[in-house]
Protein backbone atom coordinates (compact mmCIF):
# COMPACT_ATOMS: atom_id res chain seq x y z
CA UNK A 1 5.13 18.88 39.96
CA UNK A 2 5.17 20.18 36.21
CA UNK A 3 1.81 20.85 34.39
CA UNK A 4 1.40 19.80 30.73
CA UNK A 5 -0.89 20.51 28.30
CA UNK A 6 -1.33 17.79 25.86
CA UNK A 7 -3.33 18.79 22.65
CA UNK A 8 -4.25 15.77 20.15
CA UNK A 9 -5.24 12.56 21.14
CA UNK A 10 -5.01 10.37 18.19
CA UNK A 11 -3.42 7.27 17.72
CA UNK A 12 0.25 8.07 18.57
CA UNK A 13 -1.14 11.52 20.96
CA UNK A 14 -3.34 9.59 23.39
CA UNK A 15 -1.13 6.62 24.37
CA UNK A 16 1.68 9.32 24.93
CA UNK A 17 -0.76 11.50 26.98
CA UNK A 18 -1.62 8.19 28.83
CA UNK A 19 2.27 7.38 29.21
CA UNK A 20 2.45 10.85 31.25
CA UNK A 21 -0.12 10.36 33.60
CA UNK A 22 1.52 6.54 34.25
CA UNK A 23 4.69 9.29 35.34
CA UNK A 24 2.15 10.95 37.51
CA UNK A 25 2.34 14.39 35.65
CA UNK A 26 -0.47 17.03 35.91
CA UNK A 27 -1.96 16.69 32.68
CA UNK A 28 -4.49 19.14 30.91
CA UNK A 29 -6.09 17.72 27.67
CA UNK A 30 -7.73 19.00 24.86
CA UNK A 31 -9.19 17.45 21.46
CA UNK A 32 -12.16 17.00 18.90
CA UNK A 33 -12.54 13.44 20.07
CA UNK A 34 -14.99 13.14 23.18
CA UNK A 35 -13.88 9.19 23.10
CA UNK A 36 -10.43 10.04 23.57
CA UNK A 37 -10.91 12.69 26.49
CA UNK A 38 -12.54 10.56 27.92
CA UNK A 39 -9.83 7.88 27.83
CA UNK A 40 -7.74 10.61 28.95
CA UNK A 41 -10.03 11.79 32.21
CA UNK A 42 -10.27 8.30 33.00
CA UNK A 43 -6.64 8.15 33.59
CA UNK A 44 -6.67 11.33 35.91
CA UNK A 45 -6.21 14.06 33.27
CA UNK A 46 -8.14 17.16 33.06
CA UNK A 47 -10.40 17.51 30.41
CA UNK A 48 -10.43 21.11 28.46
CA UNK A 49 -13.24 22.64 26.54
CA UNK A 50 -10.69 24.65 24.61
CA UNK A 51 -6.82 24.52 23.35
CA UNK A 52 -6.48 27.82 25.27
CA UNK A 53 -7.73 26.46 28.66
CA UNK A 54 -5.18 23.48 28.17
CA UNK A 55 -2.39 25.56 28.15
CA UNK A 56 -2.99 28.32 31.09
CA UNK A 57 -0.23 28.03 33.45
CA UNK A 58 1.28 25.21 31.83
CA UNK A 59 4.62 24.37 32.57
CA UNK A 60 5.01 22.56 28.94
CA UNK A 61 2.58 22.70 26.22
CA UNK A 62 2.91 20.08 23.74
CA UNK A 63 0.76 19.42 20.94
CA UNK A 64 0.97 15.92 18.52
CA UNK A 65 -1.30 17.02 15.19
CA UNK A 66 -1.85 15.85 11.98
CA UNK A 67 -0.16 18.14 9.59
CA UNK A 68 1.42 21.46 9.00
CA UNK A 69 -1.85 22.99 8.64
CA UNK A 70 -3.53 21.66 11.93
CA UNK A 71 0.15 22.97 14.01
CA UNK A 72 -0.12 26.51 12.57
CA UNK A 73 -4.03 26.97 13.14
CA UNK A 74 -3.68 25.55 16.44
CA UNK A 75 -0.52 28.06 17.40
CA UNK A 76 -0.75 31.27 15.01
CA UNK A 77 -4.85 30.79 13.88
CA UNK A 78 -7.61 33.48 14.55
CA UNK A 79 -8.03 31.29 17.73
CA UNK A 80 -4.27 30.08 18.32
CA UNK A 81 -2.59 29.18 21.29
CA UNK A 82 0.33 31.46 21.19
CA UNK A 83 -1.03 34.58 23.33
CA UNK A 84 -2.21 31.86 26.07
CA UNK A 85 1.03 30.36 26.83
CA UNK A 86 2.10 31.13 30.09
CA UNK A 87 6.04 33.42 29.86
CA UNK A 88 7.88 30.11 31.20
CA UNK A 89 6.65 27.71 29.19
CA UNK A 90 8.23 25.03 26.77
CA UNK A 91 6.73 24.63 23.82
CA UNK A 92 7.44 21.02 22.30
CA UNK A 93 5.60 19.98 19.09
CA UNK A 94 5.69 16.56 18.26
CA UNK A 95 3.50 16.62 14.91
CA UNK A 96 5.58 15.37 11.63
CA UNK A 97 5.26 18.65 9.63
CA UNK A 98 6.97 20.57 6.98
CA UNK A 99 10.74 22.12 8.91
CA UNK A 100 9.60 25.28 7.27
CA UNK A 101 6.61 25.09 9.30
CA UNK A 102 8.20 23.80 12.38
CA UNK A 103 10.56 26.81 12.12
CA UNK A 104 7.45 29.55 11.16
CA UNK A 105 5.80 29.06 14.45
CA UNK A 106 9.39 28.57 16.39
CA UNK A 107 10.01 32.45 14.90
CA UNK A 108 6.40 33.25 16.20
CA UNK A 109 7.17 31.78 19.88
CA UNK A 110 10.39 33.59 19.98
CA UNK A 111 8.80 36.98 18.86
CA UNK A 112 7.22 36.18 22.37
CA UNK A 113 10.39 35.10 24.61
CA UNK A 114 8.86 31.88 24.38
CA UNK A 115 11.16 28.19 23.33
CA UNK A 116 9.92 25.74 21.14
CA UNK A 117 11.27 22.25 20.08
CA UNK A 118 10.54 20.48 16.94
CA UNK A 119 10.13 17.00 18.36
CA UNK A 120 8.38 14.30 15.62
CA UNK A 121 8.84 10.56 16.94
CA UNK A 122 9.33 7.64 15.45
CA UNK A 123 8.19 4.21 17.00
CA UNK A 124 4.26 3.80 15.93
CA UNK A 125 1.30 2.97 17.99
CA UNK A 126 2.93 0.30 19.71
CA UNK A 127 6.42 2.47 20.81
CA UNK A 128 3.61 4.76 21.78
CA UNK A 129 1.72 2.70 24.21
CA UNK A 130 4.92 0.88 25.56
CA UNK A 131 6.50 4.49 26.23
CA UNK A 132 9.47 3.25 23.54
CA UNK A 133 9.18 6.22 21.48
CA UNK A 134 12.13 7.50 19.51
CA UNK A 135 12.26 11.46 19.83
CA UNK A 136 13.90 13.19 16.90
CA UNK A 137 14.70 16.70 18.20
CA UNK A 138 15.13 20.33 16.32
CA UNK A 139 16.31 23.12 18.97
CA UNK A 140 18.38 24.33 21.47
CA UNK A 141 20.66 21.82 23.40
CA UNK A 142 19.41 23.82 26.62
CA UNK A 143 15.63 23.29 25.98
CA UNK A 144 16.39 19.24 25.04
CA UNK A 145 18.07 18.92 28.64
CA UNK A 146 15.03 20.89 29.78
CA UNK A 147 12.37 18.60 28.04
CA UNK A 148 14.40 15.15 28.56
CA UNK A 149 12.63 14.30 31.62
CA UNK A 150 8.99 14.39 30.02
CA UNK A 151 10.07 13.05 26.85
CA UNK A 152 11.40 10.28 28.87
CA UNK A 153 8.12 9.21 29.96
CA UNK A 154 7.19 8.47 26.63
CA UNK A 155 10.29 7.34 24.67
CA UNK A 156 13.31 5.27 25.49
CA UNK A 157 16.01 7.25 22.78
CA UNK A 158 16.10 11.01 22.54
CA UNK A 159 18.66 12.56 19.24
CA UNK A 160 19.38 16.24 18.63
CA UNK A 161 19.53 16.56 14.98
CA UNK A 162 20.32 20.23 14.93
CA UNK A 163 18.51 23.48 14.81
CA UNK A 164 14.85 24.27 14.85
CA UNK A 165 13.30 21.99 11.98
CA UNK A 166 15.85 19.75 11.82
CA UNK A 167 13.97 17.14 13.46
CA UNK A 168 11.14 17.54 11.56
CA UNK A 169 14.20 16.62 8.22
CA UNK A 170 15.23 13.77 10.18
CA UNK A 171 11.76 12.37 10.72
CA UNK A 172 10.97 13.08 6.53
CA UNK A 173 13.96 10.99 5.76
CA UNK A 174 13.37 8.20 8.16
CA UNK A 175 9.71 8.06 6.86
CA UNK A 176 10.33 7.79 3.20
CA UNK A 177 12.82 5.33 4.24
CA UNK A 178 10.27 3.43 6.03
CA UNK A 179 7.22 3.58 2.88
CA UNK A 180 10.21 2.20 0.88
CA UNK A 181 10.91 -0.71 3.31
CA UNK A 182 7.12 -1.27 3.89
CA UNK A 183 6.54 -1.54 -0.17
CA UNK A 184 9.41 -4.01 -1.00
CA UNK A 185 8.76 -6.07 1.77
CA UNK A 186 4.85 -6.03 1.01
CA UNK A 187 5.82 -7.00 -2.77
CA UNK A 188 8.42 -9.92 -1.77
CA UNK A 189 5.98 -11.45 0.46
CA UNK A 190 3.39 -11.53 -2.12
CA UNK A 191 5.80 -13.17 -4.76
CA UNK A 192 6.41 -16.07 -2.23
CA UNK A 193 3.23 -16.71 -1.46
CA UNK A 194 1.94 -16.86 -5.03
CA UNK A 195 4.26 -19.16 -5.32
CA UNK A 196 3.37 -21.15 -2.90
CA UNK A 197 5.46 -20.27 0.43
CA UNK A 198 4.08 -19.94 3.74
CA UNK A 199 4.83 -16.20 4.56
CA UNK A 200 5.64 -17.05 8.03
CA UNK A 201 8.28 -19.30 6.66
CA UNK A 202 9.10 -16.32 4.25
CA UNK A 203 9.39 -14.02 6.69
CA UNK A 204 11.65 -16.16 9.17
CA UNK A 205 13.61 -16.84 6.05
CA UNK A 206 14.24 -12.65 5.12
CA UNK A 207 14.52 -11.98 8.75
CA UNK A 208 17.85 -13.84 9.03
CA UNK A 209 19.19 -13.16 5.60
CA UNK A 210 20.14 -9.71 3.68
CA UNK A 211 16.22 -8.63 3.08
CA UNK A 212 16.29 -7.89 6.73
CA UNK A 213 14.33 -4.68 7.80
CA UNK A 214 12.49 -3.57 10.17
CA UNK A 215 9.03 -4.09 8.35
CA UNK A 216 9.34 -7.96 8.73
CA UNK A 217 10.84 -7.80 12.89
CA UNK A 218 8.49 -5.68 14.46
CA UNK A 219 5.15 -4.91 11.51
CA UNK A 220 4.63 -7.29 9.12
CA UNK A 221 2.44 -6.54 6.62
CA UNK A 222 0.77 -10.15 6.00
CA UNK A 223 -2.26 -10.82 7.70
CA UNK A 224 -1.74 -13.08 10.49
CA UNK A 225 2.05 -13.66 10.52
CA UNK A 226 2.30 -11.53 13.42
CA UNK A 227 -0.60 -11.23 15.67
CA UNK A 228 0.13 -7.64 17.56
CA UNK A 229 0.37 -5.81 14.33
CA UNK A 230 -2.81 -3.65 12.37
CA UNK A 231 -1.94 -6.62 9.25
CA UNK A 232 -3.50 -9.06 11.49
CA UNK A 233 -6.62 -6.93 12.58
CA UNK A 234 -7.75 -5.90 9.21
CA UNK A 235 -5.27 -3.38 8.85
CA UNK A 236 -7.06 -1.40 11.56
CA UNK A 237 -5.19 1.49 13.98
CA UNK A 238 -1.25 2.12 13.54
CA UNK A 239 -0.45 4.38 10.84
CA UNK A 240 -2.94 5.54 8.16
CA UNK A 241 -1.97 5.36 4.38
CA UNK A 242 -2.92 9.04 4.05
CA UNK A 243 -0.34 10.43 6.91
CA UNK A 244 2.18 7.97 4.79
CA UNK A 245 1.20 9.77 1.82
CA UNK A 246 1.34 12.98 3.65
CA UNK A 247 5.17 12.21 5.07
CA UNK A 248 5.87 11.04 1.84
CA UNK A 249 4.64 14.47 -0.27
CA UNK A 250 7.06 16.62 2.67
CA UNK A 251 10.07 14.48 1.45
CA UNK A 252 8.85 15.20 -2.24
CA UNK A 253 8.65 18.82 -1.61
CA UNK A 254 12.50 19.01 0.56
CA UNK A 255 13.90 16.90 -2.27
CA UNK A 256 12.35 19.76 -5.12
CA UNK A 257 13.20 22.16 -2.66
CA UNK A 258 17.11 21.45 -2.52
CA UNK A 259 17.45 19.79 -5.52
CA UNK A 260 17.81 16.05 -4.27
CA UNK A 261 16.91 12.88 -6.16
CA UNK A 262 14.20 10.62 -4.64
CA UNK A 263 12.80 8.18 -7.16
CA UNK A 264 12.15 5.25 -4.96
CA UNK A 265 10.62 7.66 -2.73
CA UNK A 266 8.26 9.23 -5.40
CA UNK A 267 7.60 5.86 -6.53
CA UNK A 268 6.55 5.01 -3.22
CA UNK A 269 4.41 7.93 -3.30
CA UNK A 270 2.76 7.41 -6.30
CA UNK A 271 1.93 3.76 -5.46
CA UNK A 272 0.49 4.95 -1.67
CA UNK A 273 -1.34 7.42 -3.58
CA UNK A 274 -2.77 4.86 -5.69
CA UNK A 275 -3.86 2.84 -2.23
CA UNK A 276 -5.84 5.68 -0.82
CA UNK A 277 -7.69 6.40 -4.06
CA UNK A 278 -8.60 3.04 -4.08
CA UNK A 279 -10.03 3.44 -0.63
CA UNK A 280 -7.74 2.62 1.94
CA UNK A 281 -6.68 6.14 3.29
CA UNK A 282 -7.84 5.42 6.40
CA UNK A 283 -6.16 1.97 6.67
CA UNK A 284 -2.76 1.16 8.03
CA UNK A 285 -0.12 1.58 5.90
CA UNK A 286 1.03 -1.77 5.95
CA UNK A 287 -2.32 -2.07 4.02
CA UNK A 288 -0.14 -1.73 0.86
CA UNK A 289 0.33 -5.11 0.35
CA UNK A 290 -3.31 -5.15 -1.37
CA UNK A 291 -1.90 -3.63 -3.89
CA UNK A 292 -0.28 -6.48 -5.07
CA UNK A 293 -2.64 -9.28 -3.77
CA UNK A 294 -6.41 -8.17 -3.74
CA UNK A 295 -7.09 -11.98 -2.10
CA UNK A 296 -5.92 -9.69 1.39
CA UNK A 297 -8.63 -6.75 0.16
């Protein structure tokens, strides 16, 4: 049986921890939350006291963090990972973080005959508790074959964009795309329903006509049109309007970096920015729609 050590337990990292215990992999845990260890040892994971305990003798170590910042301390910091990972291991990090970043600590890991992937997902909290993940990989077609049966235990679709960091492009693009969806959609249901529609209606209406995205089919951003969804529990859980933000500044800084034009994606960027500086940082990014109709504040 493979060991895997499993470091961040968020939102998308615990259900995806929980996913490979369900697949009956040896799992050592580690993370700042106590609550979500817990979770974790409830399920028949070990419980860690350190990052460096979690990934002793680990067959894969795979870590799902918040940002650049939190991957490189947790690999290359004064108390990093690197030096603790066992010879054979493969290193898969599934954090949406800067390519440059992705490929910094892939140089590192080879400097020590060690493999990483770059392997960000798409799919939110509820692809991550139903084990329906997308997995958008940077790396070696070897390693991918190698890491296809774990990542199978959490996702259903599994693309090799290209080299180290390449799924960590793929994943910037797809996000922007996605904060671009979420606003428009957010700003067309508000125009109906100030004008009197039902935004169920609305949304039946733009789901089977040219407006179709996937905003309105699977995450809705009005409050109670959809009852699975963080719109219709106060915006609560899913994904937080300050790792949108975040996602969204990476695409800003690849687009300055090779020259590309992004204006609906800076727009979209100012306008989140504007949401978490009202207060909503911490609030799903579907959240957005408050923007435009403080009655759902």
């Amino acid at each position: 049986m493979s060991h895997i050590a499993f470091i961040g337990l968020g939102n998308m990292g615990a259900p995806m921890a929980l996913n490979l215990c369900k697949a009956n992999y040896a799992l050592r845990v580690f993370d700042l939350s106590a609550v979500a260890l817990q979770t974790l040892a409830d399920a028949g994971a070990t419980v860690c006291d350190s990052a460096q305990q979690a990934v002793q003798d680990a067959d894969y170590v795979i870590t799902m963090l918040p940002a650049s910042r939190h991957v490189e301390e947790v690999y290359l910091g004064a108390q990093g990972i690197l030096p603790s990972i066992a010879d054979h291991a493969l290193i898969i990090d599934c954090s949406t973080i800067a390519p440059q970043t992705a490929q910094k600590v892939a140089q590192a890991a080879n400097a020590r005959g060690l493999s990483m992937l770059d392997a960000p997902v798409s799919g939110g909290t509820a692809g991550a508790q139903a084990g329906t993940l997308t997995f958008m990989l940077g790396g070696a077609v070897a390693e991918l074959e190698r890491a296809r049966p774990v990542l199978s235990a959490m996702g259903k679709t599994i693309f090799h964009a290209g080299a180290v960091g390449a799924g960590q492009t793929a994943k910037i693009c797809n996000n922007m795309l996605l904060g671009i969806l979420m606003v428009g959609t957010a700003e067309a249901l508000n125009l109906g329903v100030v004008n009197g529609l039902d935004p169920q209606v609305l949304s039946e209406i733009m789901k089977s006509s040219s407006g179709s995205n996937w905003a309105l089919h699977h995450y809705n951003p009005y409050p109670g049109v959809m009852p699975s969804v963080p719109a219709s529990r106060h915006y609560t859980g899913g994904f937080g309007v300050d790792l949108m933000r975040k996602d969204l500044g990476l695409a800003a800084e690849s687009a300055l970096a090779n020259n590309a034009a992004i204006p609906l994606g800076e727009l979209t960027r100012h306008l989140y920015t504007l949401h978490s500086q009202a207060g909503a940082g911490s609030l799903d990014f579907s959240s957005i729609i408050q923007r435009f109709n403080t009655a759902l504040l």
